[in-house]
Protein backbone atom coordinates (compact mmCIF):
# COMPACT_ATOMS: atom_id res chain seq x y z
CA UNK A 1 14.69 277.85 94.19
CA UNK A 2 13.74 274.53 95.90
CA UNK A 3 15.86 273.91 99.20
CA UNK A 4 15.74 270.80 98.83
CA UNK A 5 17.86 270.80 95.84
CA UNK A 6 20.58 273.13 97.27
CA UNK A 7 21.10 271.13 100.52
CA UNK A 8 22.52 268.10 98.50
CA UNK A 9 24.75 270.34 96.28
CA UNK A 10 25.99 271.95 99.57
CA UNK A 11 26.84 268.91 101.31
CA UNK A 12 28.39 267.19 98.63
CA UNK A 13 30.84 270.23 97.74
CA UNK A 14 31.31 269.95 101.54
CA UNK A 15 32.26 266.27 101.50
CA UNK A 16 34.58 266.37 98.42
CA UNK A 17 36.34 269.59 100.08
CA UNK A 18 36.51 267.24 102.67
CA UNK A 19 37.98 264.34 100.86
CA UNK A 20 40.03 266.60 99.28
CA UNK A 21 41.91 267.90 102.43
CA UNK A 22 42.39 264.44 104.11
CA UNK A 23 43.87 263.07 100.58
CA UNK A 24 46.31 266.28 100.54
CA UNK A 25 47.02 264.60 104.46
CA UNK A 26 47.78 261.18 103.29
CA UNK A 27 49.90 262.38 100.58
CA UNK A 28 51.87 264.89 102.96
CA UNK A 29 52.67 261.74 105.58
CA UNK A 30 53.76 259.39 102.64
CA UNK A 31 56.02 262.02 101.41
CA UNK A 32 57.65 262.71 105.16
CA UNK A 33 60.45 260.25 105.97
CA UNK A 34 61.88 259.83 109.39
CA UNK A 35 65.98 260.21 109.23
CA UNK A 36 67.90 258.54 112.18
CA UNK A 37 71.23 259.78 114.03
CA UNK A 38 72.73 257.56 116.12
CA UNK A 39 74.81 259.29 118.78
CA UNK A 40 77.42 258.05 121.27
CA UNK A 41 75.78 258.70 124.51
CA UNK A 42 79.42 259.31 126.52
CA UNK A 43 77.77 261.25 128.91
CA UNK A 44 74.44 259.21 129.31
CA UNK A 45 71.23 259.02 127.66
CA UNK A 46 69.29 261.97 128.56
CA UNK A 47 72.70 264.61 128.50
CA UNK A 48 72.71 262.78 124.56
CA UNK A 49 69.48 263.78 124.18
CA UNK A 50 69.68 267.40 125.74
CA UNK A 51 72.89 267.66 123.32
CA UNK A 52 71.68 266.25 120.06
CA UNK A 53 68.04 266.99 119.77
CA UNK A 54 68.65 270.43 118.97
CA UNK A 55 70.84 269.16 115.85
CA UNK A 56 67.78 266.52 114.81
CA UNK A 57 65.23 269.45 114.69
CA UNK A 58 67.59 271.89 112.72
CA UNK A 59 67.84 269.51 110.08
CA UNK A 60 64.43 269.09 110.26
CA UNK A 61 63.60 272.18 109.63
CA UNK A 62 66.25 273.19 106.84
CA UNK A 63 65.37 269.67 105.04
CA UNK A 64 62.00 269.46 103.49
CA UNK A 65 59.59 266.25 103.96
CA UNK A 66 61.85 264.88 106.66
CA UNK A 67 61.87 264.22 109.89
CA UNK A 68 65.35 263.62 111.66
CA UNK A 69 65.53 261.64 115.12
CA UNK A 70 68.23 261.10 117.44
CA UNK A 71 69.02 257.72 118.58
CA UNK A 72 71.58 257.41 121.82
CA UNK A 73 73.38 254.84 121.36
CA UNK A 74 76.13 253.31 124.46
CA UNK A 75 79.71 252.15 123.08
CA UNK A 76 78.66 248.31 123.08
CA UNK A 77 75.14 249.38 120.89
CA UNK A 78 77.06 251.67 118.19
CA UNK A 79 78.41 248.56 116.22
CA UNK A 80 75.32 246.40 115.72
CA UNK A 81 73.32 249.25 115.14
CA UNK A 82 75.24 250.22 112.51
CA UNK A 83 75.80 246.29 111.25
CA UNK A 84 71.64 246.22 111.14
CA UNK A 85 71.02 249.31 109.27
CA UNK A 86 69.00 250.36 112.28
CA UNK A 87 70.06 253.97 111.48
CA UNK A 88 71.26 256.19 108.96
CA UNK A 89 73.54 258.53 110.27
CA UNK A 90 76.20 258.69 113.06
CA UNK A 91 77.86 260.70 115.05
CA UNK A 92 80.93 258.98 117.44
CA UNK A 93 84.27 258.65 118.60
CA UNK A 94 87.48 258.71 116.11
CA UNK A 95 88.13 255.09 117.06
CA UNK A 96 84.68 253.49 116.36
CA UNK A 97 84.73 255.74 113.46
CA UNK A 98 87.86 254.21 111.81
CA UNK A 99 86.39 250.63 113.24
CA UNK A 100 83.11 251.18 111.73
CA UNK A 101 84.81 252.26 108.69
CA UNK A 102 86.66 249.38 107.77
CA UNK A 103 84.04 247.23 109.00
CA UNK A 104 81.12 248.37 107.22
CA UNK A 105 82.05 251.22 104.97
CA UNK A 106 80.91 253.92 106.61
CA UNK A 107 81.86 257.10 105.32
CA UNK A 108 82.91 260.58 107.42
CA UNK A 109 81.17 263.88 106.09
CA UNK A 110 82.10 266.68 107.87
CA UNK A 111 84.04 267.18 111.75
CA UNK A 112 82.91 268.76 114.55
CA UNK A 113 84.07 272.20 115.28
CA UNK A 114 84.61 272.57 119.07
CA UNK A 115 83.50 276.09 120.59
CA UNK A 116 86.97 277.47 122.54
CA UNK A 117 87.27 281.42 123.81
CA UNK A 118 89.87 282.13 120.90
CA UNK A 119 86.99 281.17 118.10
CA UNK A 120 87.25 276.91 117.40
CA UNK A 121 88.90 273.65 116.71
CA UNK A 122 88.63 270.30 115.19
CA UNK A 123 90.99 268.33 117.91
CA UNK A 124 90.56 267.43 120.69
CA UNK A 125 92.27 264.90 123.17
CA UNK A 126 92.14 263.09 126.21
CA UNK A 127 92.82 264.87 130.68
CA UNK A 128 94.10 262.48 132.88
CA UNK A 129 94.04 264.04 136.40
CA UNK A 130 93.21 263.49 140.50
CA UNK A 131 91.98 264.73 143.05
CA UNK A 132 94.23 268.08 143.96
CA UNK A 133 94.43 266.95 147.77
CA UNK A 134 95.96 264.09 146.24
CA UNK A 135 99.40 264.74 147.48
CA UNK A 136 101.33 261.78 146.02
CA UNK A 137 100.19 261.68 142.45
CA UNK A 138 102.29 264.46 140.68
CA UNK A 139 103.22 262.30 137.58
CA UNK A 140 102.04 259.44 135.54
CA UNK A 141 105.18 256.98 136.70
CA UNK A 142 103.44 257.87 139.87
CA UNK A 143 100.37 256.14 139.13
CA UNK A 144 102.09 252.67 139.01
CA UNK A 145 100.17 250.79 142.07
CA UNK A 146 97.13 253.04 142.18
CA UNK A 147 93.64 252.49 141.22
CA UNK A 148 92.77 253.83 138.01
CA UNK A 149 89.25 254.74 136.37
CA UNK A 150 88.40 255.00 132.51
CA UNK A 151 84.84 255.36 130.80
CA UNK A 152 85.18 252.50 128.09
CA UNK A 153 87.77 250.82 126.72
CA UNK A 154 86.09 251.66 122.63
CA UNK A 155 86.51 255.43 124.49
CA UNK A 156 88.92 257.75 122.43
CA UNK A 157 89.33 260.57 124.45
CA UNK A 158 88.24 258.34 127.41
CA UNK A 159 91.00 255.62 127.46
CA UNK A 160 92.37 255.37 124.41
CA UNK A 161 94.43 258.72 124.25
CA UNK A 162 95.38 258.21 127.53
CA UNK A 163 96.88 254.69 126.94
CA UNK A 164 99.19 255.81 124.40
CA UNK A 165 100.70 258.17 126.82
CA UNK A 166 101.22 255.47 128.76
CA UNK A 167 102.84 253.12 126.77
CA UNK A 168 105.35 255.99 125.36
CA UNK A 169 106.14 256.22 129.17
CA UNK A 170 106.49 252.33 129.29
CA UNK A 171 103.59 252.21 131.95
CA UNK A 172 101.52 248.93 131.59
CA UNK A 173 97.91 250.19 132.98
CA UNK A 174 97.04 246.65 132.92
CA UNK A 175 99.90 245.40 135.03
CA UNK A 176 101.04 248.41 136.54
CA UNK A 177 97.95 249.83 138.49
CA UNK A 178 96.25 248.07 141.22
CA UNK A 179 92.73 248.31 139.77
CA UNK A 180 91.73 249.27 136.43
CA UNK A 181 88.24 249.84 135.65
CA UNK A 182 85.71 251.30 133.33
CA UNK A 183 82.78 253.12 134.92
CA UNK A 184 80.32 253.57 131.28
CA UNK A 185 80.84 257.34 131.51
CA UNK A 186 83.17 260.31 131.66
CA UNK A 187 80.59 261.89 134.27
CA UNK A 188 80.93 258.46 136.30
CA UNK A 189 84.55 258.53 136.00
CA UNK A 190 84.86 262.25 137.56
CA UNK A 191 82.53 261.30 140.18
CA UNK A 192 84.12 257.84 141.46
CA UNK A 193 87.75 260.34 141.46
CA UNK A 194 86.17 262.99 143.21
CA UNK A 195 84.66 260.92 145.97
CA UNK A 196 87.72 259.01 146.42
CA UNK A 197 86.30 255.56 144.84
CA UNK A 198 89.34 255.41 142.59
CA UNK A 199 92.94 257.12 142.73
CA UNK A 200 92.81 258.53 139.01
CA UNK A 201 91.25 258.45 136.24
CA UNK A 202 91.00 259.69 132.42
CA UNK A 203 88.08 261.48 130.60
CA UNK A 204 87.65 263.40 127.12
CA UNK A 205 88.47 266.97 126.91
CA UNK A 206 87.40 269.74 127.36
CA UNK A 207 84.48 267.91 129.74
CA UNK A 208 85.79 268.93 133.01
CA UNK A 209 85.41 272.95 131.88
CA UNK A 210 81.76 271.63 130.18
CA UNK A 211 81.07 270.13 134.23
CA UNK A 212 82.34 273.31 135.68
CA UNK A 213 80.42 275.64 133.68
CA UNK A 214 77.26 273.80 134.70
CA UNK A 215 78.06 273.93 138.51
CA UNK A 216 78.71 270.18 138.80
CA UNK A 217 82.77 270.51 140.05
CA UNK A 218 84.75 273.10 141.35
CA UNK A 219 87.60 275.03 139.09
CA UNK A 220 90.56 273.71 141.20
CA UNK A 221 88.88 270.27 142.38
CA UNK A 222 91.35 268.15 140.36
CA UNK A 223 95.12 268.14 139.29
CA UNK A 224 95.70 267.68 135.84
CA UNK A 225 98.56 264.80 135.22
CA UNK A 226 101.25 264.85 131.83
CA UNK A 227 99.90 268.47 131.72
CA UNK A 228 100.11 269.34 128.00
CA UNK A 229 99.71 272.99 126.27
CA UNK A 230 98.41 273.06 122.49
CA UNK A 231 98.23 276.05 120.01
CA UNK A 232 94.39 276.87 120.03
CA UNK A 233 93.30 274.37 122.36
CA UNK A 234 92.61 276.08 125.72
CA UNK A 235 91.44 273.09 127.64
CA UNK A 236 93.25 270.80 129.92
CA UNK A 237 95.00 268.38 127.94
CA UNK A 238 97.12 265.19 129.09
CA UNK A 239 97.71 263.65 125.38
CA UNK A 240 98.03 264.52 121.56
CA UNK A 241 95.32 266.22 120.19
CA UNK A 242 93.39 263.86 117.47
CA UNK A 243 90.35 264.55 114.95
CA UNK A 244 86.73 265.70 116.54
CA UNK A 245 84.18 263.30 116.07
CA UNK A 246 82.70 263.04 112.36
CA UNK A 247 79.14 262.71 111.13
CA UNK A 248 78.97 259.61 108.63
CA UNK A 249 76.83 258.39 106.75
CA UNK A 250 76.16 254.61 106.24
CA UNK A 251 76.03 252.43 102.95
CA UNK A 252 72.54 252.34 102.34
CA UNK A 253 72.14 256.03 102.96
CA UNK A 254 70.38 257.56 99.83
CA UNK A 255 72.80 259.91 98.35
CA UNK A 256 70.92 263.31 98.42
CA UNK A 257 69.37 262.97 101.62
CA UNK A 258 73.46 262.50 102.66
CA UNK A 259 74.13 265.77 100.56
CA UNK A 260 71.54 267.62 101.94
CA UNK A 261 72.53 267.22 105.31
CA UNK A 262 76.22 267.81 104.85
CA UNK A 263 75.13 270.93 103.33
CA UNK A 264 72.73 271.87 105.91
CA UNK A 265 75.56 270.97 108.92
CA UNK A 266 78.48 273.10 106.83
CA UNK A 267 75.93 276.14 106.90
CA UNK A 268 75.23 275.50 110.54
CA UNK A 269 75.77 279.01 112.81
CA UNK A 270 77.71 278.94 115.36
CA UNK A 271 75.22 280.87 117.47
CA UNK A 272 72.48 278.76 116.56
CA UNK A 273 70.43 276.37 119.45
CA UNK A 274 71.68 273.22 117.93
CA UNK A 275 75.55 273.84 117.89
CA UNK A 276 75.12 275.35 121.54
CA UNK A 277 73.56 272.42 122.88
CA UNK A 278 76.09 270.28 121.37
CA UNK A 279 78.88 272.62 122.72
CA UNK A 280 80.50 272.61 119.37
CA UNK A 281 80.91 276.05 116.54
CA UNK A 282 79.49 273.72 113.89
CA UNK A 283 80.57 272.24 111.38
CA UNK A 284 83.63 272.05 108.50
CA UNK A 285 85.00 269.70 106.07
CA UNK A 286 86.53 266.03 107.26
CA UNK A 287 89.50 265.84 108.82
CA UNK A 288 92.05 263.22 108.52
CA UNK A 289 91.40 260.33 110.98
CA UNK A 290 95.20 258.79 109.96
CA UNK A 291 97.03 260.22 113.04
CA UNK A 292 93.82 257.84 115.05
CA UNK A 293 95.02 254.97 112.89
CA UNK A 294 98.43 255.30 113.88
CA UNK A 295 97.39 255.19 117.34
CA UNK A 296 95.32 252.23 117.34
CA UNK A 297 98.73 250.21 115.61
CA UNK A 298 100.36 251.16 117.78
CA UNK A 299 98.35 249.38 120.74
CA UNK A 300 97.23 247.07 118.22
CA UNK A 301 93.50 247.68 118.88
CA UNK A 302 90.44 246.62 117.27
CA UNK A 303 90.83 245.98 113.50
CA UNK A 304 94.86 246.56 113.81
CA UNK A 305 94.80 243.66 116.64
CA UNK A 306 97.32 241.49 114.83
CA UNK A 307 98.80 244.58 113.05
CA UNK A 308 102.53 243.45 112.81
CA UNK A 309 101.56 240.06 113.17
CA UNK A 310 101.23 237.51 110.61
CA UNK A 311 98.19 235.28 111.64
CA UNK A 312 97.61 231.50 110.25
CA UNK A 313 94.21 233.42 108.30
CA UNK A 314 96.63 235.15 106.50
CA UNK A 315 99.07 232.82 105.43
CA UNK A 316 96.24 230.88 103.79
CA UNK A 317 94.56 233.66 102.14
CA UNK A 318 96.91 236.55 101.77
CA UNK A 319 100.10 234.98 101.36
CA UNK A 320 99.16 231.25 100.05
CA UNK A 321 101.77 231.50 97.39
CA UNK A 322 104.14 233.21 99.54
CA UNK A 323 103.60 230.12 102.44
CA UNK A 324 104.17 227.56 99.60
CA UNK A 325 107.12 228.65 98.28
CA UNK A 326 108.50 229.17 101.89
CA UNK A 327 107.47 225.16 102.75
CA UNK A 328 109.14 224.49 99.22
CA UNK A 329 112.50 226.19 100.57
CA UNK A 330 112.41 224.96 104.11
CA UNK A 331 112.01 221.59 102.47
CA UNK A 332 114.66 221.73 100.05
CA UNK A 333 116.85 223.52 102.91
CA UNK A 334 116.24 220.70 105.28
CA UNK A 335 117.41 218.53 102.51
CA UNK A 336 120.39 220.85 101.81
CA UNK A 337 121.27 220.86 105.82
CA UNK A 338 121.04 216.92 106.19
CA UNK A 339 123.06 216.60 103.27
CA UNK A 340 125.60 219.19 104.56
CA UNK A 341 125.50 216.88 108.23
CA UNK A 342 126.59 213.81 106.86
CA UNK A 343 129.16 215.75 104.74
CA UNK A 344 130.43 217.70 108.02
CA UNK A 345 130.10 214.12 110.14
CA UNK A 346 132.23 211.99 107.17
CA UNK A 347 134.74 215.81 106.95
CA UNK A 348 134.95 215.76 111.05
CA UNK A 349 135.99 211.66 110.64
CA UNK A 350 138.77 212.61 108.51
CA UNK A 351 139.65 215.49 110.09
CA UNK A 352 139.92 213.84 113.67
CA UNK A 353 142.16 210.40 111.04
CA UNK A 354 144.31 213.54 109.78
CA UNK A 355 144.82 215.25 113.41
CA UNK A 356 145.75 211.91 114.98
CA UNK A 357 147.97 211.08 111.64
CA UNK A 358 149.52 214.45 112.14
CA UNK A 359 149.66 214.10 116.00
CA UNK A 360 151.77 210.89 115.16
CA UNK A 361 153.94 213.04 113.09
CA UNK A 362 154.55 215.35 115.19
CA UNK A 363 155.82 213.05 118.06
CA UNK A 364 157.76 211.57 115.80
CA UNK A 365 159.29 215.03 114.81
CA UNK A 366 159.82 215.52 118.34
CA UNK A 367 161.51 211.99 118.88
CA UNK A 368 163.25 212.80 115.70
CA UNK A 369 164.14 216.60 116.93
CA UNK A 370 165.24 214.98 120.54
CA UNK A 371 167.64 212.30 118.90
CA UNK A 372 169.27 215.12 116.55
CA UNK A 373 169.60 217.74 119.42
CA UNK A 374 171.09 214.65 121.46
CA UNK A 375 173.43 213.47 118.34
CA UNK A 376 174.59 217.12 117.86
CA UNK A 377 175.49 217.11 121.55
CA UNK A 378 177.17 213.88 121.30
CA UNK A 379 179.06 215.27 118.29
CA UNK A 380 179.86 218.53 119.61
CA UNK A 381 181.24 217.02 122.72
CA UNK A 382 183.22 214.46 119.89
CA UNK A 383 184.58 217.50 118.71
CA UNK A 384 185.66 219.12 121.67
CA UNK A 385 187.23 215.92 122.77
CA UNK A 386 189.44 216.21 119.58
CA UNK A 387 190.03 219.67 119.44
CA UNK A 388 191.53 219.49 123.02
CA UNK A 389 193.72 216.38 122.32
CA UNK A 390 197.49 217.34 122.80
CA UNK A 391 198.72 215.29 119.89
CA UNK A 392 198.09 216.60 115.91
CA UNK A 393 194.71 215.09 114.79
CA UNK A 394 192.20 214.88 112.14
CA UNK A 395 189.23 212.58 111.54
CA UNK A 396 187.21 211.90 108.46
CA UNK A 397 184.19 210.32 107.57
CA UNK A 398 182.98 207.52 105.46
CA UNK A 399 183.05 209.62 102.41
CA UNK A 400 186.93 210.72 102.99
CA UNK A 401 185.94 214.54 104.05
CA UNK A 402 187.33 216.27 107.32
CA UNK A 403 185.10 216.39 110.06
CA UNK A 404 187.79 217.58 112.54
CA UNK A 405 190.81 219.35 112.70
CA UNK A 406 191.85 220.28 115.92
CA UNK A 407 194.39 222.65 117.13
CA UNK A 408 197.93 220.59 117.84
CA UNK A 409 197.00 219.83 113.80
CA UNK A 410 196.79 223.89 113.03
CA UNK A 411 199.93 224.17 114.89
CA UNK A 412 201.47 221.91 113.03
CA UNK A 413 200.36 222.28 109.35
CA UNK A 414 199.57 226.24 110.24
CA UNK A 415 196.38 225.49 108.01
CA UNK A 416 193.22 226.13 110.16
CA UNK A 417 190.20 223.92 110.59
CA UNK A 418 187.83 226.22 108.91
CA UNK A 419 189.85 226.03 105.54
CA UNK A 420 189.98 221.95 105.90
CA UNK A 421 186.74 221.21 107.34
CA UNK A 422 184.08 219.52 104.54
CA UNK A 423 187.04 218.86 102.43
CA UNK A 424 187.28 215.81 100.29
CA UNK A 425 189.41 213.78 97.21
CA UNK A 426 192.34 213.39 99.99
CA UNK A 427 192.64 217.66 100.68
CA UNK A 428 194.31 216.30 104.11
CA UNK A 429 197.59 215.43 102.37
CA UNK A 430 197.99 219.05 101.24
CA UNK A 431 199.24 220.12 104.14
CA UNK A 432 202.25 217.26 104.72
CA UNK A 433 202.81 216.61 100.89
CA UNK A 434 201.93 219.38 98.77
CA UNK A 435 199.70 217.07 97.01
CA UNK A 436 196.54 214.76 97.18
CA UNK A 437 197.73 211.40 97.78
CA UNK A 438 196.55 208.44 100.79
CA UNK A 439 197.69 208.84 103.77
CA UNK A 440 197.86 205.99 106.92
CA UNK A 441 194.08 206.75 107.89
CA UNK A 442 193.60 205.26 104.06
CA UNK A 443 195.70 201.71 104.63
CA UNK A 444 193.24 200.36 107.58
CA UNK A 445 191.84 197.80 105.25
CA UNK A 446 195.12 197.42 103.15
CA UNK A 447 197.72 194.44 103.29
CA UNK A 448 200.91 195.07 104.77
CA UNK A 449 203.03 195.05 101.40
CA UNK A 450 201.15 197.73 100.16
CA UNK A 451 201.53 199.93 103.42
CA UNK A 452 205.60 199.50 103.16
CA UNK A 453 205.49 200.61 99.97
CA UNK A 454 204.75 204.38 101.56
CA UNK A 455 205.28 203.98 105.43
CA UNK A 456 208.79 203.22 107.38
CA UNK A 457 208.66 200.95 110.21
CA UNK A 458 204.80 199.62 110.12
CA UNK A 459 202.82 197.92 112.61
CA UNK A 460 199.26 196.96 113.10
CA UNK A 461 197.38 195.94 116.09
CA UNK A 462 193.80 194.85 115.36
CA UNK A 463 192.88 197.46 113.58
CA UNK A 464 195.19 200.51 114.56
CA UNK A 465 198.01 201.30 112.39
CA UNK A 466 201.21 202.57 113.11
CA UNK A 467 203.83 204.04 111.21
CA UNK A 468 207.02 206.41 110.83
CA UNK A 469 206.85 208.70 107.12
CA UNK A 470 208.41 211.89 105.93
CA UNK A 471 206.03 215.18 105.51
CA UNK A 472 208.34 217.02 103.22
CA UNK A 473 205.73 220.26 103.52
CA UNK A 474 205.83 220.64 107.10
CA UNK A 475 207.50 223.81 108.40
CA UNK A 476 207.52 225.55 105.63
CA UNK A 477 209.23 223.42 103.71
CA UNK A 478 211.93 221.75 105.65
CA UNK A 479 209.76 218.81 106.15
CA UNK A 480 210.24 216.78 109.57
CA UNK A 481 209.77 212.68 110.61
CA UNK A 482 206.35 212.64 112.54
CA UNK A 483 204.91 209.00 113.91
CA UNK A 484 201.74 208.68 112.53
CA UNK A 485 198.76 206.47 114.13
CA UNK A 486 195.46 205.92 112.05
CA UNK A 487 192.39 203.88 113.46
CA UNK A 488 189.00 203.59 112.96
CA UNK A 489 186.02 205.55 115.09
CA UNK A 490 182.91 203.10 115.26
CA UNK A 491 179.43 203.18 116.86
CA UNK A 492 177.50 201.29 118.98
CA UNK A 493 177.00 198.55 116.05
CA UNK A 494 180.50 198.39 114.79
């Protein structure tokens, strides 16, 4: 065989075995795509890193032609990151969670299972505590003029659990302490309370018993503050317990990569390198975030800011028809209300004619009431004046009816004033005649030939009568000459 012939066939089954392998290459990288997690660093970049890298490289491994990556991320980078698309995956607080939800649809998968001595849980909550050589800090009313340290104010179990406690307790942390700050995080925060930078302060739970298992604090270092005890929750504990943080996945998140890795994280064991680092059992199903909702109306943070609150945005979006037909009723109730003004302004005018009208009235009542009072005095004294006079006497008015009938009369007649008073038609004669018939008192205005016609021995001076006449009825009957004098009573105008 010539040599020279076989070298070429060699080297070119060499070069296309050759070609061959680095195409299989190129194909392999196209097909590998590189997944990112964003993760709240609380604790710092590296101790994110030493927690989460773990998780990146499980996936990894479980998830075929993919590559996952962590990406820390502080609380002030989470939001844009997540706005940009500049990952794919997160893993954060309950309260960004719910923020990032609304904002940008963002979508919870599973929980996090925390690791705990009794097995696991998917709460957690927020320690408030100080220094245990802190003597005069046994309370939270006692933290009112103290210093006061907190990692962030988008931190959960950092701030935000703690700040509800507060507010149920009527404590204004803004107001109330002398300093309030936010040291980045929760290791920052135990280390400015433990070297006395800062009076108090509030981290997540359980990381004090994460700091003392890795030899960073001392067991009985701190005093725990609004100590709280929770089924299955063996960790100090200062508030309610809310969700763990989810894993979510974002909008443009291809849907099986997103079920492939919920899978992968449900399956997770609890003994494996990645849920150790992260200090968690795994995995489960997604909570309900609705008790962290609650909590953020209730300080009205983030996207519940103006929860309660109608804002001017509103009323010109949301409730355009509802603002115009409120405008259209205060405008026709303005008009209604003037209206009802110059009705109440003319009914106040007549009212204040009518009082003074009746005002007038009643003084003139009261005039009228005096003079009658003053006449009935005048007229009872009248009357007493007659009923005491020794000789017989009766008086009548214009009308010819007895207005007095005193007591030398009842003597006389034996007929008693209340039987002849208000008697008319000439009743007076009864008693002296036996009959109705004129008497002197009727002859003042009478000639004298018609007066000697009834009376003996007549005379008149001015206006006064006087006469002698028979009563044939007094005394029973045997009659009796009386002298008989009749005169007028007149007022002041004759």
């Amino acid at each position: 065989m010539n040599l020279f012939r076989i070298f070429p066939l060699v080297s070119l089954i060499i070069c296309l075995v050759f070609s061959l392998n680095c195409g299989s290459k190129a194909v392999a990288a196209e097909e590998t795509s590189t997944i990112k997690i964003g993760v709240l660093a609380r604790r710092g970049q590296a101790a994110c890193l030493q927690e989460w890298s773990p998780t990146a490289r499980y996936l990894s491994e479980n998830i075929p032609g993919t590559v996952f990556k962590i990406v820390p991320l502080t609380f002030q980078e989470i939001p844009p990151a997540v706005k940009n698309a500049r990952v794919d995956f997160v893993i954060t607080n309950p309260y960004i969670y719910v923020e990032l939800q609304n904002l940008y649809g963002v979508s919870r998968m599973v929980t996090m299972k925390r690791l705990t001595p009794q097995g696991h849980t998917g709460l957690f909550g927020g320690v408030i505590f100080c220094r245990a050589d802190h003597r005069d800090i046994t309370s939270l009313e006692d933290l009112k003029g103290k210093s006061f340290a907190a990692v962030e104010k988008t931190s959960f179990g950092g701030w935000i659990a703690a700040w509800r406690e507060f507010k149920r307790l009527d404590i204004d942390p803004f107001s109330d302490f002398s300093t309030l700050k936010f040291d980045g995080t929760h290791d920052d925060v135990v280390k400015a309370v433990q070297d006395g930078k800062t009076d108090a302060g509030t981290i997540a739970a359980p990381i004090l018993e994460q700091m003392v298992a890795e030899g960073r604090i001392k067991p009985d270092a701190f005093r725990i503050l609004n100590a709280t005890e929770a089924i299955n929750f063996p960790y100090a504990l200062s508030t309610r317990l809310y969700p763990e943080w989810p894993f979510a996945r974002l909008k443009h998140t291809r849907d099986d990569i997103a079920e492939k890795v919920a899978i992968q994280l449900l399956g997770m064991p609890v003994d494996s390198l990645a849920a150790k680092s992260s200090g968690n059992a795994g995995w489960t199903v997604p909570f309900d975030y609705a008790e962290v909702e609650a909590c953020l109306k209730e300080l009205q943070l983030g996207i519940y800011k103006d929860y309660g609150r109608i804002t001017f945005r509103q009323l010109r979006t949301d409730y355009l028809w509802h603002s115009l037909s409120v405008i259209a009723a205060l405008i026709l109730l303005s008009g209604l209300l003037l209206y009802s003004l110059g009705l109440n302004r003319r009914l106040r005018a007549s009212e204040s004619s009518l009082q003074n009208e009746m005002q007038g009235h009643r003084q003139t009542n009261e005039e009228l009431a005096h003079s009658n009072e003053s006449l009935r005095q005048s007229q009872q004294q009248f009357a007493d004046i007659i009923d005491f006079l020794p000789d017989a006497t009766f008086v009548i008015n214009n009308d010819g009816q007895i207005i007095a009938w005193n007591k030398a009369i009842e003597e006389m007649t034996k007929v008693t004033k209340e039987t002849m008073l208000g008697q008319g038609d000439y009743a007076y004669a009864m008693p002296f005649y036996n009959e109705k018939r004129r008497l002197l008192i009727d002859f003042l205005d009478t000639d004298e030939k018609e007066l000697t016609k009834t009376y003996l021995n007549v005379d008149r001076k001015d206006r006064t009568l006087y006469a002698e006449t028979f009563a044939p009825a007094l005394y029973e009957g045997k009659g009796a000459y009386v002298w008989a004098t009749g005169a007028p009573l007149l007022d002041a105008h004759g």
